[in-house]
Each structure stands twice: as C-alpha cells, then as structure tokens.
Protein backbone atom coordinates (compact mmCIF):
# COMPACT_ATOMS: atom_id res chain seq x y z
CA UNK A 1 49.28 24.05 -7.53
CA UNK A 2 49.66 26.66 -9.95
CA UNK A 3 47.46 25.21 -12.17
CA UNK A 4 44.69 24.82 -9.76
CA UNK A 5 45.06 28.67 -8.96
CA UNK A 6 44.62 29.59 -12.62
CA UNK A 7 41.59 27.36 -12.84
CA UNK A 8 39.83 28.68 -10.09
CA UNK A 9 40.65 32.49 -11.20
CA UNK A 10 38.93 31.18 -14.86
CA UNK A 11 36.32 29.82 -13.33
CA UNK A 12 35.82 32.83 -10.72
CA UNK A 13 34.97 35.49 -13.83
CA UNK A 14 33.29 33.48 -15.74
CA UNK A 15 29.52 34.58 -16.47
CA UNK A 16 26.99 32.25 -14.90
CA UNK A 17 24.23 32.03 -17.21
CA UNK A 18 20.95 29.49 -16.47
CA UNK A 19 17.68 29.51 -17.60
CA UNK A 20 16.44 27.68 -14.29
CA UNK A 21 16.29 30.78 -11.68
CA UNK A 22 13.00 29.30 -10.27
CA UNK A 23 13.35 28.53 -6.27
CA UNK A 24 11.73 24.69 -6.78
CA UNK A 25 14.83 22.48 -7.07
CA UNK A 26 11.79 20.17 -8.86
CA UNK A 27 8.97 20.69 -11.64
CA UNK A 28 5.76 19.84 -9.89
CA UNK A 29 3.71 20.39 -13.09
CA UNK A 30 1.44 18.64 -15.47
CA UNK A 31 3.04 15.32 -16.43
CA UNK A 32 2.46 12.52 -18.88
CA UNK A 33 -1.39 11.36 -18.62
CA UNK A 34 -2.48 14.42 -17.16
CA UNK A 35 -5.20 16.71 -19.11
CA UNK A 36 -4.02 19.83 -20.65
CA UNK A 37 -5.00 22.20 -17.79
CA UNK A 38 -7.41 25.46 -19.18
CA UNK A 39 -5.62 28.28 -20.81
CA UNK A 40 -6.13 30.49 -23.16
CA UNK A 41 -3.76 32.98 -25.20
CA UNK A 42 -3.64 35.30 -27.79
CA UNK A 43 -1.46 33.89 -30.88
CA UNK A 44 0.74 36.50 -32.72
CA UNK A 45 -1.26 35.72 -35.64
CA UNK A 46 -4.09 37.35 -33.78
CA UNK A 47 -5.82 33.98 -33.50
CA UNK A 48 -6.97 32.96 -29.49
CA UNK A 49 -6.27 29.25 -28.84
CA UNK A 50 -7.43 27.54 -25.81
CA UNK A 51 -8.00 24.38 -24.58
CA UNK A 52 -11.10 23.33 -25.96
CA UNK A 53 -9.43 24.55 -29.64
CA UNK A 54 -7.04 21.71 -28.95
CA UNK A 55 -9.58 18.95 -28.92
CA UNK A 56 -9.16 16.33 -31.29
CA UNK A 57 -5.87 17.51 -32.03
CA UNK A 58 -1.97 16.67 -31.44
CA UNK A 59 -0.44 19.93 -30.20
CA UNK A 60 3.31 20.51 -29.11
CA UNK A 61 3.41 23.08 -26.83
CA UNK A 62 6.80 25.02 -25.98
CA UNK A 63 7.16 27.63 -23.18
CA UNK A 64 10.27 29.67 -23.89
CA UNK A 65 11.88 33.06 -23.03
CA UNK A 66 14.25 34.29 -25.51
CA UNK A 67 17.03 34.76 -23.32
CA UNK A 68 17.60 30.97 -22.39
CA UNK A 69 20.10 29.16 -24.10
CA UNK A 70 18.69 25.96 -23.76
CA UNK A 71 15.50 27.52 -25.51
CA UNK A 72 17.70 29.24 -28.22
CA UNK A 73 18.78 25.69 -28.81
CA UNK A 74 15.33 24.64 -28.68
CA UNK A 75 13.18 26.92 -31.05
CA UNK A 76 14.95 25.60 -33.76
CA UNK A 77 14.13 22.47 -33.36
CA UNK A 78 10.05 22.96 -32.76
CA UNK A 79 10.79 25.37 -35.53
CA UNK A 80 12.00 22.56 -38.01
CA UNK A 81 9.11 20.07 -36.71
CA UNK A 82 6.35 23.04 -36.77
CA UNK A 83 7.40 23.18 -40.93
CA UNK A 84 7.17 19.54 -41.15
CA UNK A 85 3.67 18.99 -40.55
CA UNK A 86 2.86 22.40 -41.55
CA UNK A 87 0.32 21.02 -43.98
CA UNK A 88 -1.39 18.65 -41.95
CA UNK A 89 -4.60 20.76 -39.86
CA UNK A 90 -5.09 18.23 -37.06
CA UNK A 91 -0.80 18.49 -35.68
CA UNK A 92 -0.88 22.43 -33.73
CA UNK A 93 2.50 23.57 -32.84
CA UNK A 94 3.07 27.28 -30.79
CA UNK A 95 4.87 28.97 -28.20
CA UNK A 96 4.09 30.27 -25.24
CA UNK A 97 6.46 32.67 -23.77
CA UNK A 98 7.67 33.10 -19.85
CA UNK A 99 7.72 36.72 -19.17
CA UNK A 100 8.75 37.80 -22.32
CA UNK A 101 7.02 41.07 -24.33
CA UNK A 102 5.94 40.84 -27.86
CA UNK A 103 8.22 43.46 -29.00
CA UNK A 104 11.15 41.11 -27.87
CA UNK A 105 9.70 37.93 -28.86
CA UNK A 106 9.17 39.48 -32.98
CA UNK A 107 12.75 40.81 -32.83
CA UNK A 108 14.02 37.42 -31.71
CA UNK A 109 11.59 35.64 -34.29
CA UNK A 110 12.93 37.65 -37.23
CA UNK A 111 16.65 37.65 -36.14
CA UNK A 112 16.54 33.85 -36.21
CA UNK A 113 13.86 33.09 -39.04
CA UNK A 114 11.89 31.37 -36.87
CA UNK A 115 7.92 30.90 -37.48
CA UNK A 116 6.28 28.96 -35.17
CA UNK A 117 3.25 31.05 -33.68
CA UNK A 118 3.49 32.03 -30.41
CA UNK A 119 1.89 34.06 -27.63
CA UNK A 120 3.78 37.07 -25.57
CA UNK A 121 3.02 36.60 -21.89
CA UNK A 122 4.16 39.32 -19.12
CA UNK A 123 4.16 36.74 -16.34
CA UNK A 124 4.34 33.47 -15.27
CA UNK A 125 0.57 33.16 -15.10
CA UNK A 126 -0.30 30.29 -18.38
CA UNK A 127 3.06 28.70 -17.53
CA UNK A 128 2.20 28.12 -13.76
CA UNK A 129 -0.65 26.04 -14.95
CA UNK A 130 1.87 23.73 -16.44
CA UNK A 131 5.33 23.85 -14.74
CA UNK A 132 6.52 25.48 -11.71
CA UNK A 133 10.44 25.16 -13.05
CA UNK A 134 12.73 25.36 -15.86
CA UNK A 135 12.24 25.93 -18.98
CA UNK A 136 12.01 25.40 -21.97
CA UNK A 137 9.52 22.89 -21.65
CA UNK A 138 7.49 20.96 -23.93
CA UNK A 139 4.50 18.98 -24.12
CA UNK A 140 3.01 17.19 -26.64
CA UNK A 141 -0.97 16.06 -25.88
CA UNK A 142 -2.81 13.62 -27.82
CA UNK A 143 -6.28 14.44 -29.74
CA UNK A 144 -8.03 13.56 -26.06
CA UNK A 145 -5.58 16.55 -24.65
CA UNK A 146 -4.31 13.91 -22.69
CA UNK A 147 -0.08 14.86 -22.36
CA UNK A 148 1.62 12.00 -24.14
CA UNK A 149 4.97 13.64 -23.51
CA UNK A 150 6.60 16.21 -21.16
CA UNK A 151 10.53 17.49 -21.90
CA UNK A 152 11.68 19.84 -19.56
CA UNK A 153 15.19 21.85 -19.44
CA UNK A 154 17.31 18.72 -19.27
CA UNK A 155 15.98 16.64 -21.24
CA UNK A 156 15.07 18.54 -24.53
CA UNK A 157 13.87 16.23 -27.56
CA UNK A 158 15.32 16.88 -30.88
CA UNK A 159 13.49 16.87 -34.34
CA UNK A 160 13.78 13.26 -34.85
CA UNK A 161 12.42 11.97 -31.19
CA UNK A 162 9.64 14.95 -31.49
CA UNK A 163 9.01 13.56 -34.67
CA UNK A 164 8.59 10.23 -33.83
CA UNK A 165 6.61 10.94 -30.89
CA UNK A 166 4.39 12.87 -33.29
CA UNK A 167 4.52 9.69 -35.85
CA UNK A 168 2.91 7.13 -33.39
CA UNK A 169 -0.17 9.56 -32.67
CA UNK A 170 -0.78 9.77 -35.95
C-alpha cells in the first residue's frame, strides 16, 4: 500500500512531455505509393526546393521541431545518413520544420553539429500536405516521387534501415 502511494505521488509530478499534441488520434497523410504532394520551401542554404526539383531523385524528407524528443533522437540519425551519401547528387536529404523559427532551428543546428539543410516554417502549412499527426516523420520517395517509405513518431528508422532503404533504390 505504501508503495503504491509513493508511486502514484512520483508519477503525479512528473513532467509530461510528447511531441504528439495534434487532436487526430491517427496520421491521415501521404503514405507509401502516394506522390509527393506540391510544396515548396526555402532551404537555409538559400536554395528553394520543390517538388518538381525532386524529380529523378531519392529524397528523405524529415519534418521536425526542435523541441521533440523523439526528433532530438532523430536528427542525428538523418544527420549521419545525410553525410553518407553526401557525395552522391541524385540522394537529397533536408528538413522541414513544424512551427519552428529559423533563429531556433540555427541555434539548435549548431548546439548539436548537425548539417542537414533544412527549411524554418511558422506553421503547419507544408507539413499538412503530408501528415496531419506526430512527428517526426519521414519519408523517403523514389526518383518517380513516388513515397517508398513513411516513418512516423513510433516507428522511427535508424541509420542502418534508412540506409538500406536508400541501398535498394539505388
């Protein structure tokens, strides 16, 4: 009894952190075999990618906000496969932020040494055209920009599945 007590005291003021505060219980989103829906955004790098860009190209896509854990864990990850194929021109790896600012985003970015390009967004506006929960999530769209894989907040790939994944379109 007394140990329950304690428990539930522990567990009372404990800090509740998630990344998922969306309402949907359920991503309703682009999934595997869909096209990559239109978008465009402005790269830190001052470059503009967009769909068309992405054409005959493999692209990993990560939506992110700094303040996730489960994107904290992430980043590093993309980070580590963004480096690997860092010399090959047709594999495009970025970031595109959920209602994050830039000046947050570079902080983060330098903090961590992280250098995958990515693209400040105020809103949920690019990210609705993919998800409507969770993040981070991750897709990775063949050189049709057909979506050969979609990881979402629960199930986030690791260097060596990404990898692989990344492998077989080659």
């Amino acid at each position: 009894m007394r140990l329950t007590k304690i428990f539930s005291v522990a567990v009372s003021i404990l800090p509740l952190v998630s990344c998922v505060t969306d309402s949907d219980p359920v991503n309703s989103g682009v999934a595997v075999g869909d096209s990559l829906p239109h978008f465009a955004v402005t790269l830190n790098n001052g470059h503009t990618l967009a769909t068309d860009s992405l054409k005959g190209k493999i692209s990993v896509i990560t939506f992110f906000n700094t303040s996730c854990q489960d994107c904290r864990k992430e980043l590093p990850e993309i980070d580590k496969l963004r480096e690997a194929y860092s010399a090959n021109p047709d594999i495009v790896t970025f970031a595109i932020a959920r209602n994050e600012s830039a000046e947050s985003i570079a902080a983060y970015w330098s903090a961590n040494n992280l250098h995958i390009p990515w693209s400040a967004q105020p809103d949920n506006a690019v990210y609705s055209l993919f998800a409507t929960v969770g993040i981070p999530r991750i897709y990775i769209s063949g050189r049709q920009g057909i979506i050969v894989a979609a990881y979402g907040d629960t199930d986030s790939p690791s260097f060596a599945s990404l990898s692989l994944k990344i492998e077989s379109l080659l």
